[in-house]
Every structure is written in C-alpha cells, then in structure tokens.
C-alpha atoms as a PDB file:
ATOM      1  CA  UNK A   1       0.000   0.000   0.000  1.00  0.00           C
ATOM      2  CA  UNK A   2       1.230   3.578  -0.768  1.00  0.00           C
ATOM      3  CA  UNK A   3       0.309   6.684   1.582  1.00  0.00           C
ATOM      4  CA  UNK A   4      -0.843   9.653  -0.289  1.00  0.00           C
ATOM      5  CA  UNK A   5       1.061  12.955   0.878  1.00  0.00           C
ATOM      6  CA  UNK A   6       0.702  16.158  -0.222  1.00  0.00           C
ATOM      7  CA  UNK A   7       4.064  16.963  -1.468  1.00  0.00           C
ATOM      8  CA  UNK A   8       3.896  12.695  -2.784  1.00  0.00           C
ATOM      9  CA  UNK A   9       1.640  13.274  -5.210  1.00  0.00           C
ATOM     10  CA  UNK A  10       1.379  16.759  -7.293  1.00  0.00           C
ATOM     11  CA  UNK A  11      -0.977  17.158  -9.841  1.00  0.00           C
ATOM     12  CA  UNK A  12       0.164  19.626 -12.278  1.00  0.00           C
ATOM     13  CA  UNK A  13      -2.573  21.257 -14.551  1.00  0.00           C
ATOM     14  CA  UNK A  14      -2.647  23.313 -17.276  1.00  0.00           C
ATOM     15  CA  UNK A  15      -5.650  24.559 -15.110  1.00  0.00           C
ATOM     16  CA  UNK A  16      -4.545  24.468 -11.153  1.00  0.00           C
ATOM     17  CA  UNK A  17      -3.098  27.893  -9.992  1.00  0.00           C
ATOM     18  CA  UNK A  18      -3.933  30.863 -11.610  1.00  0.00           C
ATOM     19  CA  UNK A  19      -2.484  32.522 -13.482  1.00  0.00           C
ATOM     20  CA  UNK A  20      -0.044  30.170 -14.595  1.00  0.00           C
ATOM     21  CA  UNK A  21       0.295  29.929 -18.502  1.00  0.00           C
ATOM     22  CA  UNK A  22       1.247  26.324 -18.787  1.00  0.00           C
ATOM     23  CA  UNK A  23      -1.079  25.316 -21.972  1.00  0.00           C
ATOM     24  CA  UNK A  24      -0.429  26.611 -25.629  1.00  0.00           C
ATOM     25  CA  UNK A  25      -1.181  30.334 -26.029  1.00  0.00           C
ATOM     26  CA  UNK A  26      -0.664  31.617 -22.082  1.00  0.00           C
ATOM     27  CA  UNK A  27      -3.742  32.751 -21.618  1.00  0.00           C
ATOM     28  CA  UNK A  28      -4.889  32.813 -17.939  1.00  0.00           C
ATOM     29  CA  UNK A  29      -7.390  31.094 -16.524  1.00  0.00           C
ATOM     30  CA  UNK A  30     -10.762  32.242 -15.556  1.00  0.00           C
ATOM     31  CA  UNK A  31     -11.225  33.723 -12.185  1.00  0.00           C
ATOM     32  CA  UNK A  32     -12.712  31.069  -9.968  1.00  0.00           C
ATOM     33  CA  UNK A  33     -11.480  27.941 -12.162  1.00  0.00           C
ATOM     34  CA  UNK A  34      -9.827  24.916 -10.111  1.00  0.00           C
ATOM     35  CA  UNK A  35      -8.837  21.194 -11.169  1.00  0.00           C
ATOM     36  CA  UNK A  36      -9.306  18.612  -8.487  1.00  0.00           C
ATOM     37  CA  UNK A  37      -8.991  14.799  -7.924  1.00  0.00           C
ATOM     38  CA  UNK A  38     -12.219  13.074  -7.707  1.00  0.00           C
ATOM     39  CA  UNK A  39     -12.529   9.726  -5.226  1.00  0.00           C
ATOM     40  CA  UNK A  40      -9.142  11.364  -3.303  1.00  0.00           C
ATOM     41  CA  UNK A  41      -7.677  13.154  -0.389  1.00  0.00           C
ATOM     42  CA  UNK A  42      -4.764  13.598   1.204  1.00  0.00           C
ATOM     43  CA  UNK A  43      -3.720  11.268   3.345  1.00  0.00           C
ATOM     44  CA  UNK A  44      -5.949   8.551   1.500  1.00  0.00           C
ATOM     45  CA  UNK A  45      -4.279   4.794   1.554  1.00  0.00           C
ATOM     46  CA  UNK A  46      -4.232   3.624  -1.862  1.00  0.00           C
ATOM     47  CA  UNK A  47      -3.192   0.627  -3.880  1.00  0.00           C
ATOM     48  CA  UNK A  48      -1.543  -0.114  -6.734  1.00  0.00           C
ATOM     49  CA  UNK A  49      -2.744   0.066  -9.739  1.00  0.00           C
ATOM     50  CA  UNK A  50      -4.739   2.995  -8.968  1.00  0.00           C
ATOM     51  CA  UNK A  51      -7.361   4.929 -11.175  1.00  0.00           C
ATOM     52  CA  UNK A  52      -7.152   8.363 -10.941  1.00  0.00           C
ATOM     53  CA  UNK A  53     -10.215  11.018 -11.991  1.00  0.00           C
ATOM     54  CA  UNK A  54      -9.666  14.410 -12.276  1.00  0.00           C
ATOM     55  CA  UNK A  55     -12.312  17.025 -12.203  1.00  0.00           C
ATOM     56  CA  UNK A  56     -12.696  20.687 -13.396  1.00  0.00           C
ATOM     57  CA  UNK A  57     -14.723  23.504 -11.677  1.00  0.00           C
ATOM     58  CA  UNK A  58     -17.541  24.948 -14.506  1.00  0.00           C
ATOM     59  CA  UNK A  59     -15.572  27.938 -15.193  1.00  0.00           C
ATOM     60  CA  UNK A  60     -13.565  25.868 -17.419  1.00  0.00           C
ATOM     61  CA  UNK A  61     -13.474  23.041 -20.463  1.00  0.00           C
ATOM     62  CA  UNK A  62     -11.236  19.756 -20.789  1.00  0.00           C
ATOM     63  CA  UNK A  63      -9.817  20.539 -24.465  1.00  0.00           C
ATOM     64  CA  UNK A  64      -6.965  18.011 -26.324  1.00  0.00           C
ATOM     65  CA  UNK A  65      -3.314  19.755 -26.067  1.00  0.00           C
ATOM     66  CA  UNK A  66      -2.796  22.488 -28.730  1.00  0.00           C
ATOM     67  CA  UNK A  67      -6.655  23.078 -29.202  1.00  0.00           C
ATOM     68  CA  UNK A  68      -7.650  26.953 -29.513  1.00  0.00           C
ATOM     69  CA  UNK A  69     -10.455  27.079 -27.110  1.00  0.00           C
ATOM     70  CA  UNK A  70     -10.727  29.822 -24.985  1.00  0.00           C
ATOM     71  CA  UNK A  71     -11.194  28.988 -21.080  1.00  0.00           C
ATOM     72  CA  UNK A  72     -10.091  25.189 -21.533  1.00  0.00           C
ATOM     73  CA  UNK A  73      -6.811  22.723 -21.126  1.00  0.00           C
ATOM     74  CA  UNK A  74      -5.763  19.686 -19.743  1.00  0.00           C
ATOM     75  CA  UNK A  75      -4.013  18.076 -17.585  1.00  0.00           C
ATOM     76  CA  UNK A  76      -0.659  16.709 -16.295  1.00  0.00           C
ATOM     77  CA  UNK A  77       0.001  14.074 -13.064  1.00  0.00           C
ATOM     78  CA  UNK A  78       3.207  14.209 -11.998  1.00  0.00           C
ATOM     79  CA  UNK A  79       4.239  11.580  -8.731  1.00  0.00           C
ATOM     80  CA  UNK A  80       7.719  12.021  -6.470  1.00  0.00           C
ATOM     81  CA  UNK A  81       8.828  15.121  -9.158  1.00  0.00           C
ATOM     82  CA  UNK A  82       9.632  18.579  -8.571  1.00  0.00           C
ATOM     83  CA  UNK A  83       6.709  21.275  -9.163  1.00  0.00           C
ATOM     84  CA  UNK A  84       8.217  22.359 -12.896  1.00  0.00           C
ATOM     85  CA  UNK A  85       8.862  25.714 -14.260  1.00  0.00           C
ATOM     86  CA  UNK A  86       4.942  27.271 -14.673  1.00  0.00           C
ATOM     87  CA  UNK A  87       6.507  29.499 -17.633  1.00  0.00           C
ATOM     88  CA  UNK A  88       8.057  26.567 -19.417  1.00  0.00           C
ATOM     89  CA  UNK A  89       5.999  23.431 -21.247  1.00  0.00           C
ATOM     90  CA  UNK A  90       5.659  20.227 -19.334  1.00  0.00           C
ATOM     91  CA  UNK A  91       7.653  17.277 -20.809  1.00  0.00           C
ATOM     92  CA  UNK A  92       6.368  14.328 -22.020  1.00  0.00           C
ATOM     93  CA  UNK A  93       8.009  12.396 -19.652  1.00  0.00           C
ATOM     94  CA  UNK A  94       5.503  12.931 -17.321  1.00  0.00           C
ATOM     95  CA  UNK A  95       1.866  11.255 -17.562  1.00  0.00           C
ATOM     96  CA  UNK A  96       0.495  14.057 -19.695  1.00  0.00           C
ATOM     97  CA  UNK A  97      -2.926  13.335 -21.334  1.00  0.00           C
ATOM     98  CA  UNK A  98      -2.849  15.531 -24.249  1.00  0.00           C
ATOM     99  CA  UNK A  99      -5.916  13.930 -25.736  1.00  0.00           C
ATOM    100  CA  UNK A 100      -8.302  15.847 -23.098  1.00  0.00           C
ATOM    101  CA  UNK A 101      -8.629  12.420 -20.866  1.00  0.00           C
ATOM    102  CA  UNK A 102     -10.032  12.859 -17.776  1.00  0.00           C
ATOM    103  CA  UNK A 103      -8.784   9.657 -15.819  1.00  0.00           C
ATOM    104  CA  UNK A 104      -6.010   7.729 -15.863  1.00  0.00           C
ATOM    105  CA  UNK A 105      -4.699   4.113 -14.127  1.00  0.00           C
ATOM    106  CA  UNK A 106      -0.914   4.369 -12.697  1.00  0.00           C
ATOM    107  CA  UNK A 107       1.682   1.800 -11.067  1.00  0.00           C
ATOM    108  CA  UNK A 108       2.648   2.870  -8.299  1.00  0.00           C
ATOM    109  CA  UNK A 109       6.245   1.987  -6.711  1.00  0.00           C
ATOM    110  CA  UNK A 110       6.514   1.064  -2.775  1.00  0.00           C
END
C-alpha cells in the first residue's frame, strides 16, 4: 500500500493555480477555475494500480493539447517530481494526457 502525501503526489494542470500559462497560447485562466482529484484526499491509503479522476470547476473546459479554445486545457500528473517551471511546457516524460482524458490508471512503486 502507498500513503498519499501532499508533497507525494502533485498534480500539475494546465488549469490548477492561476495565473499560470502552462497550456499553448498563455492565456490565464478564468477567475474562480480549479482542477481537483475526484474519489481522493490527502492522506488517502491507496493501492496499486490505482485509477485516478480528475475534475474541473464549470468555469472551465477539458480541451486536447494544442486546441484553440478559450477557457479550456488539460491536464498533467506528476508523482515524487519537482513542481516544474509554470513558464516553461511540461515534458512528455511525465503522464500528460494531451488527448483531453479525464482519468487515468498508474503503477505505483513502494
């Protein structure tokens, strides 16, 4: 089993703290907006594989990567990894789900 921390897991969205510009075009985020795991909190025992969900306040829209829509983006899970650069793109070493996806299932390591 794996304990969920705070600083274990950080979810990285195009979406999460405003105003960061981390999706194509750098445009902010609308006032109010915030990303948000669905089924789990901190200090949640998990197991391995787990399914994650993420959710999305109304203010915004779950768009692919590199669509033009205004007040939408994805998102990006990153587990045991620095917080990246806000100004600079997100590699794709990283679980990034550039399609728009909404959930994904992860290995965890003990």
């Amino acid at each position: 089993m794996v304990f969920l921390k705070k600083n274990c897991i950080t979810l990285i969205l195009s979406l999460l703290i405003l105003p960061l510009t981390l999706f194509a075009g750098g445009t902010p985020s609308p006032e109010g907006a915030k990303a948000y795991f669905i089924d789990l909190k901190d200090g949640d025992t998990v197991i391995s594989p787990l399914l994650i969900r993420f959710g999305l306040t109304e203010q915004m829209g779950i768009a692919p990567a590199l669509a033009d829509w205004p007040d939408s983006g994805h998102f990006h899970l990153l587990i045991d990894k620095k917080r990246p650069n806000p100004n600079r793109p997100i590699s794709n070493n990283n679980l990034h789900l550039h399609r728009g996806q909404t959930e994904a299932t992860v290995e965890l390591s003990k």
